[in-house]
N, C-alpha and C. Protein backbone atom coordinates (compact mmCIF):
# COMPACT_ATOMS: atom_id res chain seq x y z
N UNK A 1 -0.96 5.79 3.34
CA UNK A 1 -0.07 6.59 2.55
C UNK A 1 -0.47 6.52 1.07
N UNK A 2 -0.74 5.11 0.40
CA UNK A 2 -1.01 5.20 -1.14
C UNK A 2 -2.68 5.73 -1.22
N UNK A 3 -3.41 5.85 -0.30
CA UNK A 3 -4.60 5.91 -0.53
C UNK A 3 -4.60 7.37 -0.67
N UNK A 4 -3.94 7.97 0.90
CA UNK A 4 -4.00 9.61 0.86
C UNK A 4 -3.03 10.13 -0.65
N UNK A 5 -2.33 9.41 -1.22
CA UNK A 5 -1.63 10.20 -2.57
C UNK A 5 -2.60 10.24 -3.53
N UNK A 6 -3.14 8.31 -3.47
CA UNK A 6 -4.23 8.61 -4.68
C UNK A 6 -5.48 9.61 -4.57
N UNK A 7 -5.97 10.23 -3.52
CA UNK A 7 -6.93 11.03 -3.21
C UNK A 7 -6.80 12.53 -3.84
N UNK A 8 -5.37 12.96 -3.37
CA UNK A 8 -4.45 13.88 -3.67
C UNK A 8 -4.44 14.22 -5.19
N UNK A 9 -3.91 13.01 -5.76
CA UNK A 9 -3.40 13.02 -7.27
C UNK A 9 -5.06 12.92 -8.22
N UNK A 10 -6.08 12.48 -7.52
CA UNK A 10 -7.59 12.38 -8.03
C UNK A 10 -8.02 13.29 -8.22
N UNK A 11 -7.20 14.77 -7.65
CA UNK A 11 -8.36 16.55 -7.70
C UNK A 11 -7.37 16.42 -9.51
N UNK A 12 -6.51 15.72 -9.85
CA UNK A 12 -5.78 17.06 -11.16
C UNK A 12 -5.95 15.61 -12.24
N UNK A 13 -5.98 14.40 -11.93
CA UNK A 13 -5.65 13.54 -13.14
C UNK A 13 -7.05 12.30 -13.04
N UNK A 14 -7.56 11.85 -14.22
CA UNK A 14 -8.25 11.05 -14.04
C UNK A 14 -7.80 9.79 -13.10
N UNK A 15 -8.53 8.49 -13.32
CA UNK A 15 -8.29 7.77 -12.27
C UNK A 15 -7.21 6.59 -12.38
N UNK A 16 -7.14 6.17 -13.45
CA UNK A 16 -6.01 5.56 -14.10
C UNK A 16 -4.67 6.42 -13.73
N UNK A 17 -4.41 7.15 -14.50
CA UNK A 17 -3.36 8.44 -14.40
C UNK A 17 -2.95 8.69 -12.75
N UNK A 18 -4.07 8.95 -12.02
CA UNK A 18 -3.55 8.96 -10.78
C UNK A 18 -3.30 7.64 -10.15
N UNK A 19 -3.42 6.65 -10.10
CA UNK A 19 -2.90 5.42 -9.84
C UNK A 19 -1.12 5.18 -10.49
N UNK A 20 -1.31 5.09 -11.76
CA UNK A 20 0.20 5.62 -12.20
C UNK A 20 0.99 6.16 -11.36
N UNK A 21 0.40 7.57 -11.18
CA UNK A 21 1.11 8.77 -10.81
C UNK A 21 1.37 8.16 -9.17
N UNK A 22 0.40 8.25 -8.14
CA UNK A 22 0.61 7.50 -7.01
C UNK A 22 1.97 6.20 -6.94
N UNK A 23 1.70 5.14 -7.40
CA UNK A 23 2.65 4.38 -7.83
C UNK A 23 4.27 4.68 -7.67
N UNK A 24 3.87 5.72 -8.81
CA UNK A 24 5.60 6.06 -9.08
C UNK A 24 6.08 6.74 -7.59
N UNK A 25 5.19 7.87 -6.68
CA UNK A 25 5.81 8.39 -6.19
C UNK A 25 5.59 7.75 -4.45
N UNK A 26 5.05 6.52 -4.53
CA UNK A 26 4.90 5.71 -3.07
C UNK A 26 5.34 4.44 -3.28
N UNK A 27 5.65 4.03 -4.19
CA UNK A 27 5.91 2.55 -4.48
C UNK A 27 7.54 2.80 -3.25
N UNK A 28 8.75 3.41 -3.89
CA UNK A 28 9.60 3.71 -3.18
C UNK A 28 9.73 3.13 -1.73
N UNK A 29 9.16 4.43 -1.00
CA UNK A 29 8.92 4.32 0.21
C UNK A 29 8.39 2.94 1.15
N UNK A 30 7.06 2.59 0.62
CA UNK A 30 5.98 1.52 0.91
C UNK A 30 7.03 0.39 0.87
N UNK A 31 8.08 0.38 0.11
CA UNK A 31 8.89 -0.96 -0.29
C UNK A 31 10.02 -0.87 0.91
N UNK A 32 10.67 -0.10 1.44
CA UNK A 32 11.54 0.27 2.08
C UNK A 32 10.64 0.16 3.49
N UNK A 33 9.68 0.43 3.89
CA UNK A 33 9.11 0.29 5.05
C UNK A 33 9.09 -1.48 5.37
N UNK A 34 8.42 -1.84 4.48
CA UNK A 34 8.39 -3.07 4.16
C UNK A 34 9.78 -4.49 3.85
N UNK A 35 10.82 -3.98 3.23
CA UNK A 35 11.34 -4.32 3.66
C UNK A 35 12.46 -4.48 4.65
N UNK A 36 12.25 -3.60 5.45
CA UNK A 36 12.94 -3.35 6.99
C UNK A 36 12.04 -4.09 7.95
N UNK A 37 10.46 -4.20 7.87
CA UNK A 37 10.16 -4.56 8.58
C UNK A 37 9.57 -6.25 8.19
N UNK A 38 10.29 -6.64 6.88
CA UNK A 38 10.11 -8.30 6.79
C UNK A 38 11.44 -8.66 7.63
N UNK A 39 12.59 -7.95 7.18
CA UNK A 39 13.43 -8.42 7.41
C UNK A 39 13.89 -8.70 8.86
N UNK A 40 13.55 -7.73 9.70
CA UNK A 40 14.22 -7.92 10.85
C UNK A 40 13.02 -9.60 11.66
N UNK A 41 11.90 -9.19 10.66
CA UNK A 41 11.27 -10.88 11.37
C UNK A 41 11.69 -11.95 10.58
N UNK A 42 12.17 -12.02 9.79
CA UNK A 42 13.19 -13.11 9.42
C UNK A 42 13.89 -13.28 9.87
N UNK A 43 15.08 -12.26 10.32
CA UNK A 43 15.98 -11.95 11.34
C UNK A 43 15.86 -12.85 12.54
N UNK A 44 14.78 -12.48 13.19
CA UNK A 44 14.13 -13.17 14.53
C UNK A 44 14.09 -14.68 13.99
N UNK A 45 13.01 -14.82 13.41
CA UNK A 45 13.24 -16.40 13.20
C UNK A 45 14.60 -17.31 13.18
N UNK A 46 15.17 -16.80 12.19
CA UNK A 46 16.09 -17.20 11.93
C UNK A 46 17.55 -17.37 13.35
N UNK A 47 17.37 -16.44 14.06
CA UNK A 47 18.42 -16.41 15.04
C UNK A 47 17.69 -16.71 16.80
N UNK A 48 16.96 -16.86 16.38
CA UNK A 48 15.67 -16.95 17.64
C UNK A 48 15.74 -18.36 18.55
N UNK A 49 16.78 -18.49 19.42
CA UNK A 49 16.40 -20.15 20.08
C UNK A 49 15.24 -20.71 20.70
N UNK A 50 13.79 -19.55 20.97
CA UNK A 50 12.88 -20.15 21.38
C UNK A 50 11.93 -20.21 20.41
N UNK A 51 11.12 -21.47 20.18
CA UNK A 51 10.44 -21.40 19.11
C UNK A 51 9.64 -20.30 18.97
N UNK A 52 9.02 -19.98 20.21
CA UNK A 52 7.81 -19.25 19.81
C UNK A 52 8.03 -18.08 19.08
N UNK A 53 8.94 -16.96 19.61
CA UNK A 53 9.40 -15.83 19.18
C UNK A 53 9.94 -16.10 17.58
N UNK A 54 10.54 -17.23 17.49
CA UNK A 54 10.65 -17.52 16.07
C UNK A 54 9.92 -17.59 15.18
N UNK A 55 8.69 -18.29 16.00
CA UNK A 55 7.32 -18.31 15.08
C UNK A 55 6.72 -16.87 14.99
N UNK A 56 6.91 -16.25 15.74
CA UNK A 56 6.30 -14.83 15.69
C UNK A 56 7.13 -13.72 14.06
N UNK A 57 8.60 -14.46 14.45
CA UNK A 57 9.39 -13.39 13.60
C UNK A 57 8.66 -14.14 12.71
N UNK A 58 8.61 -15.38 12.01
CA UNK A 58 8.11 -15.69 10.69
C UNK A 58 6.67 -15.14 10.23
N UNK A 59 6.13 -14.80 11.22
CA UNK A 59 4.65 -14.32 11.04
C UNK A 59 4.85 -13.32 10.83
N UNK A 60 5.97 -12.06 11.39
CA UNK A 60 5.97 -10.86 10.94
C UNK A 60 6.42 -10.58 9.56
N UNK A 61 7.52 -11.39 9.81
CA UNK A 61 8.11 -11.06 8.02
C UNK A 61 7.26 -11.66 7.16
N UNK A 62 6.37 -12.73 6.58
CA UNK A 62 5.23 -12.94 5.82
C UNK A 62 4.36 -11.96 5.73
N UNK A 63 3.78 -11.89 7.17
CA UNK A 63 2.90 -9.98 7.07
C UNK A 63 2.89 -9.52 6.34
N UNK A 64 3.96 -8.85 6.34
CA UNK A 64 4.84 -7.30 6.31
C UNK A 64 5.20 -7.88 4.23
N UNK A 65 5.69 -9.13 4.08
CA UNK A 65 5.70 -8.98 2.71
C UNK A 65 4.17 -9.30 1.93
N UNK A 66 3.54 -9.82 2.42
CA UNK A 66 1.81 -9.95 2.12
C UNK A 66 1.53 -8.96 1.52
N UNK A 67 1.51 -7.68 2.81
CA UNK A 67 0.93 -6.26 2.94
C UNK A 67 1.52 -5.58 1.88
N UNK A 68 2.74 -5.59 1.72
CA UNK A 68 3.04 -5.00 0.44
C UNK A 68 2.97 -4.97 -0.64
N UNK A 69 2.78 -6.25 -0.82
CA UNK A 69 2.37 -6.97 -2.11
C UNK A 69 0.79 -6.51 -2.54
N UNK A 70 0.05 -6.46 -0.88
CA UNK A 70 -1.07 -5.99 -1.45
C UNK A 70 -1.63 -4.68 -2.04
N UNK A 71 -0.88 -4.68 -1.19
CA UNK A 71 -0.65 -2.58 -1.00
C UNK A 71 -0.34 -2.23 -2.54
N UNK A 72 0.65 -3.00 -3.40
CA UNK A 72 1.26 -2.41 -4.74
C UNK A 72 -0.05 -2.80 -5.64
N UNK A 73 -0.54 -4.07 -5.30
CA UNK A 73 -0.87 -5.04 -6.66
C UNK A 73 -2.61 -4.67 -6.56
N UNK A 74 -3.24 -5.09 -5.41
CA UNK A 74 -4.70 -5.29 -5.14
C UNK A 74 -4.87 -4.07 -4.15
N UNK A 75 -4.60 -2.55 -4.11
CA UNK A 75 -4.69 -1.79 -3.28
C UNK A 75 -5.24 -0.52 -4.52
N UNK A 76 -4.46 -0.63 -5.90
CA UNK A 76 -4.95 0.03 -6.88
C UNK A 76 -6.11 -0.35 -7.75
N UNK A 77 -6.46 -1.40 -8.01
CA UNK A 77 -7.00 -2.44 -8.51
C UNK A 77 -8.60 -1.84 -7.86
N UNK A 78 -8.18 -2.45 -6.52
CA UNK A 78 -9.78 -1.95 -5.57
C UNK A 78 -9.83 -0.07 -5.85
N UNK A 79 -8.96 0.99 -5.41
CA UNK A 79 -9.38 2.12 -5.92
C UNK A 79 -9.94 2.40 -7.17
N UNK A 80 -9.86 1.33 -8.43
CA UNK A 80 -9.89 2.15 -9.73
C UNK A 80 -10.78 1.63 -9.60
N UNK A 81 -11.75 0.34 -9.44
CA UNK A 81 -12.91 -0.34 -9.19
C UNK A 81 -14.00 0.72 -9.09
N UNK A 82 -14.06 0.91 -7.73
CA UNK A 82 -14.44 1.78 -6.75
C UNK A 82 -14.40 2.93 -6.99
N UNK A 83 -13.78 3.32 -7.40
CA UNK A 83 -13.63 4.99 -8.26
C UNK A 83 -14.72 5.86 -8.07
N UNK A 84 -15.77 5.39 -8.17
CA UNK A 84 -16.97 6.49 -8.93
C UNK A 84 -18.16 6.07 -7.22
N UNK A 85 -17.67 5.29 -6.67
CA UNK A 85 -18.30 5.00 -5.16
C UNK A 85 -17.49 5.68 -3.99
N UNK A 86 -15.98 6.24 -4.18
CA UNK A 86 -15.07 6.59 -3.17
C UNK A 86 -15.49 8.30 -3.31
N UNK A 87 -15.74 8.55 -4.85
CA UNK A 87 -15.75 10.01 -5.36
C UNK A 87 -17.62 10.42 -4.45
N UNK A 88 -18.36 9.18 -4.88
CA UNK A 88 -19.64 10.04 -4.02
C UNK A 88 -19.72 9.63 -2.49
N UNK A 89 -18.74 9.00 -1.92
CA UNK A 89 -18.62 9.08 -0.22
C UNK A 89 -17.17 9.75 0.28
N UNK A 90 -16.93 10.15 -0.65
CA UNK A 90 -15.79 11.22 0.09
C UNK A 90 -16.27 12.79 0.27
N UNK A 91 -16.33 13.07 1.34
CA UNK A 91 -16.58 14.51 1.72
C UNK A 91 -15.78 16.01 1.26
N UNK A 92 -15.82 16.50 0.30
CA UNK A 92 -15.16 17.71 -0.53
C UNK A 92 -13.99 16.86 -1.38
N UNK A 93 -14.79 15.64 -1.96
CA UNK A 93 -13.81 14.78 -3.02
C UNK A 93 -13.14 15.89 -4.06
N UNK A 94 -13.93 16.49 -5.25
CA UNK A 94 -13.33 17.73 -5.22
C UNK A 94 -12.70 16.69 -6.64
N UNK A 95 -12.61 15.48 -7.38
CA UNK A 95 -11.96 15.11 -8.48
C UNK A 95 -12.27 15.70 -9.51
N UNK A 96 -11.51 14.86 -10.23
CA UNK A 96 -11.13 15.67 -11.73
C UNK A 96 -12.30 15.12 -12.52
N UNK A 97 -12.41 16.18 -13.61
CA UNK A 97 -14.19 15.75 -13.78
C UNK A 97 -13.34 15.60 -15.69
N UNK A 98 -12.72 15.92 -15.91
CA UNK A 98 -12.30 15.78 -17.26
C UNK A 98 -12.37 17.36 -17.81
N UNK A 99 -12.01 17.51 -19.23
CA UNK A 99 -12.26 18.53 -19.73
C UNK A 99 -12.49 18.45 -20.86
């Protein structure tokens, strides 16, 4: 989802700008996926009388908050890096060249 926005937002705004721009309009969502799906494995752990399944919920909810964390923090970080390597292996990349 943040990758296909930043791709999106890459034909009209440089690469910074579209990271911004991405951000503002997936951060939302990405957080809400995320936390529905830490929570209900906390959930599990927490109410779970067999260990194992408990251990599982704790593994999901860590996941699931990992992933997001990565997703916000080190998911833009690697695109803006990469920038000028994603633009010559993407097929009808089609970015913003400046003006």
């Amino acid at each position: 989802m943040f990758t296909e926005g930043y791709k999106e937002n890459r034909k009209y705004y440089p690469a910074m700008e579209s990271i911004k721009k991405t951000l503002n309009e997936k951060t939302f969502s990405i957080s809400i996926s995320a936390s529905i799906l830490s929570s209900v494995g906390f959930i599990l752990w927490i109410t779970s009388s067999d260990p194992i399944v408990g251990s599982i919920g704790l593994l999901l909810g860590r996941g699931a908050l990992l992933a997001f964390i990565l997703v916000i923090v080190f998911l833009p970080a690697i695109l803006y890096t990469f920038d000028k390597i994603i633009e010559k292996t993407t097929w009808k990349a089609n970015y913003y060249k400046g003006e």
